[in-house]
C-alpha atoms as a PDB file:
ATOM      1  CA  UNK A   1      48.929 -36.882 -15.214  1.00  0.00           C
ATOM      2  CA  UNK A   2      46.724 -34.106 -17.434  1.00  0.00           C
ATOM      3  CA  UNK A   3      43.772 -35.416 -16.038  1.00  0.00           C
ATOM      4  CA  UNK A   4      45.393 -34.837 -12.480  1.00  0.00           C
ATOM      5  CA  UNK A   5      46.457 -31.341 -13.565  1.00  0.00           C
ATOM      6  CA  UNK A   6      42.826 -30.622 -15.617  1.00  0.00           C
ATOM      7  CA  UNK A   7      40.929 -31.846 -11.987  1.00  0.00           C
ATOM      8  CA  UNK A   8      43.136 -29.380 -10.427  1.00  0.00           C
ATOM      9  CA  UNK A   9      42.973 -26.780 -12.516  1.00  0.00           C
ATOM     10  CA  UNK A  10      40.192 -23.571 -12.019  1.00  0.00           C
ATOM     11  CA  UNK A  11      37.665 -23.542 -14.923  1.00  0.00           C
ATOM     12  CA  UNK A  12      39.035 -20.558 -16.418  1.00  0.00           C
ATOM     13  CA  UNK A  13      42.478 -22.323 -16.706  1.00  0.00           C
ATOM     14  CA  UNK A  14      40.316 -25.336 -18.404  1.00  0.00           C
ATOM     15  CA  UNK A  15      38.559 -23.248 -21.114  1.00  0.00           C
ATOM     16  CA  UNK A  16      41.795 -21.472 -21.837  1.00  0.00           C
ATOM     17  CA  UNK A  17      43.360 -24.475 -22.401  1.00  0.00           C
ATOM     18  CA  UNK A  18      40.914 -25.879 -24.615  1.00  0.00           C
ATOM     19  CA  UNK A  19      40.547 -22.391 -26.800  1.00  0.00           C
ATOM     20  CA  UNK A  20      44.491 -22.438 -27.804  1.00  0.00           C
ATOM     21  CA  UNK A  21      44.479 -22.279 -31.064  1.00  0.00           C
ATOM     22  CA  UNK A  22      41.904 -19.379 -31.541  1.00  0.00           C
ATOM     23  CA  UNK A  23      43.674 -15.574 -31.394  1.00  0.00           C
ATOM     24  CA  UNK A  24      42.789 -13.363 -28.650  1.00  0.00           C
ATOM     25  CA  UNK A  25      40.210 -11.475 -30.613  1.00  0.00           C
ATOM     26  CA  UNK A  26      37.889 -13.835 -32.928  1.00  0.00           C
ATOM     27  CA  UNK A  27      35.513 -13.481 -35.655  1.00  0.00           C
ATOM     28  CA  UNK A  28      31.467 -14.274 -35.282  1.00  0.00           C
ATOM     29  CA  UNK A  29      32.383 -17.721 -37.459  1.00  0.00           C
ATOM     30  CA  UNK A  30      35.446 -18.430 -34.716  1.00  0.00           C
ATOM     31  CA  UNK A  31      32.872 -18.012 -31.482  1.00  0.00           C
ATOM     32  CA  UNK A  32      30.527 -20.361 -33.302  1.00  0.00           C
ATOM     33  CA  UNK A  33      33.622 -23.073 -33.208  1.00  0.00           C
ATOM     34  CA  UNK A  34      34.215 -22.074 -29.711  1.00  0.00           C
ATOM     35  CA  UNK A  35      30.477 -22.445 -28.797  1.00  0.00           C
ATOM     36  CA  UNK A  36      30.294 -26.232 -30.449  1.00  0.00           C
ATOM     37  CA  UNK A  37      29.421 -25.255 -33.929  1.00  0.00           C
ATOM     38  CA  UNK A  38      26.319 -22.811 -33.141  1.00  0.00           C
ATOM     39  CA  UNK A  39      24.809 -21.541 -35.970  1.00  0.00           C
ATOM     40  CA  UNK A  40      25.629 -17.956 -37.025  1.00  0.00           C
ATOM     41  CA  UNK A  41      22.352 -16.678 -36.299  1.00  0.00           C
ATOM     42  CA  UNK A  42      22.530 -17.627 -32.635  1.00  0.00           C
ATOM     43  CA  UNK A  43      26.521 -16.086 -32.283  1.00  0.00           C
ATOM     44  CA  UNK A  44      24.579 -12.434 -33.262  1.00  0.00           C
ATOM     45  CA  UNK A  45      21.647 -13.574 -31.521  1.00  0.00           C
ATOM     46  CA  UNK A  46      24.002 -13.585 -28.099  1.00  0.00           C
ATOM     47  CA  UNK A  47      26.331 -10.541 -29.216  1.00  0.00           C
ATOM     48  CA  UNK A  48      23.007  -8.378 -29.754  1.00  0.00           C
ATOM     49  CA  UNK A  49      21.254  -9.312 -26.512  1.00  0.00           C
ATOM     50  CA  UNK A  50      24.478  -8.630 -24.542  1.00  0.00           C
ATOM     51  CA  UNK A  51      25.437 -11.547 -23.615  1.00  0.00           C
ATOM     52  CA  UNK A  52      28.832 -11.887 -25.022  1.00  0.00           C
ATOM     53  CA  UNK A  53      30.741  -8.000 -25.016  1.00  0.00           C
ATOM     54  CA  UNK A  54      32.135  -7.502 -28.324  1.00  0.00           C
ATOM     55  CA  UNK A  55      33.398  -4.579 -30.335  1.00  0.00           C
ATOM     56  CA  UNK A  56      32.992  -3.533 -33.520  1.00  0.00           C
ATOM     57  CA  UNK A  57      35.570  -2.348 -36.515  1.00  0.00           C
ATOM     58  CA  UNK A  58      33.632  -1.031 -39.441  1.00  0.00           C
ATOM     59  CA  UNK A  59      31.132  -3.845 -39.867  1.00  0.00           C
ATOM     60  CA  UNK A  60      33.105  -6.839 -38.412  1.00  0.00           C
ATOM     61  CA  UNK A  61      31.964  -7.986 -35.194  1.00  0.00           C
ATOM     62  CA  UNK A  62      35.362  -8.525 -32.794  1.00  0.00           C
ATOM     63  CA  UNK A  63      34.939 -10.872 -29.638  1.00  0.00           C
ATOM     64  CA  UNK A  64      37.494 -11.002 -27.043  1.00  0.00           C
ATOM     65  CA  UNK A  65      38.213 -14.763 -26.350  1.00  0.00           C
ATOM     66  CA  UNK A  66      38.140 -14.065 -22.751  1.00  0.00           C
ATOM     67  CA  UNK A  67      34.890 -12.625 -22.929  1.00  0.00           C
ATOM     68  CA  UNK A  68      33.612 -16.075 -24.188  1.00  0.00           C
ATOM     69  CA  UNK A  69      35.542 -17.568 -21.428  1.00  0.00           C
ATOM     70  CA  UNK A  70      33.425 -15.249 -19.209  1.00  0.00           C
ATOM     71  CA  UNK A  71      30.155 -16.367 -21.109  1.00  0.00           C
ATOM     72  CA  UNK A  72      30.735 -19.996 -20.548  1.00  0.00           C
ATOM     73  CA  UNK A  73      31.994 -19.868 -16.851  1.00  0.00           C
ATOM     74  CA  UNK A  74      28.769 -17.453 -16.212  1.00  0.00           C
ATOM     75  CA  UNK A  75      25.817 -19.886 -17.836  1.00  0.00           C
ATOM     76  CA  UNK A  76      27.716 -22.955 -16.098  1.00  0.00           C
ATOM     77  CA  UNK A  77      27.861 -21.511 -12.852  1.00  0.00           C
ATOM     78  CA  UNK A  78      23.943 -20.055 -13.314  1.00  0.00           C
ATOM     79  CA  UNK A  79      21.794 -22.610 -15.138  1.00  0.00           C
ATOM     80  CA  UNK A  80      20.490 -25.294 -12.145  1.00  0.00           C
ATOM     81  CA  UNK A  81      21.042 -29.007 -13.383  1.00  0.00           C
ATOM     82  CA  UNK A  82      19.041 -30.504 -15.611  1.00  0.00           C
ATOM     83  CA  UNK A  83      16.886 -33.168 -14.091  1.00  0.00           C
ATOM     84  CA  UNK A  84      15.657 -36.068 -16.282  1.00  0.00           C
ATOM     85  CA  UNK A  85      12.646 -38.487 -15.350  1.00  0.00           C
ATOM     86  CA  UNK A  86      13.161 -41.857 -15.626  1.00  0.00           C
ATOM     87  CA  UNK A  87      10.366 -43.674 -18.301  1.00  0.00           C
ATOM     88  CA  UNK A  88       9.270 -46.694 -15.898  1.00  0.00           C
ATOM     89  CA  UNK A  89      10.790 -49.774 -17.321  1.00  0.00           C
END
């Protein structure tokens, strides 16, 4: 029956669902749990380049979980499919 609801659901529904327990606003070290365990490095990499919006307090970088919602649904929807060749048997 969750499957049912998950193949019904849009993809925004789906990544909210699976980003529950973070708050609305996150932390650089939270968006690199959010993005599979990126390295820090990359999470400023993507906030500098503009990528991911973000605001800052002080020094403390502050990321909107939607706007990482709106990250993921963008580069899923944009990137074409990876295509693998086949090694001859």
């Amino acid at each position: 029956m969750l499957k049912d609801c998950l193949v019904a659901s849009s993809p925004q529904d789906i990544y909210t669902l699976m980003f529950l327990k973070f708050p609305d606003v996150v932390n650089v070290m939270q968006m690199c749990d959010m993005l599979g365990g990126i390295s820090t490095k990359s999470a400023y990499k993507l906030l500098q380049s503009n990528q991911i919006d973000y605001f800052k307090i002080g020094r403390s970088y502050k990321i909107p979980k939607v706007n990482i919602i709106v990250y993921l649904h963008r580069i899923m929807n944009n990137n074409p499919p990876l295509h693998y060749v086949a090694l001859p048997h």
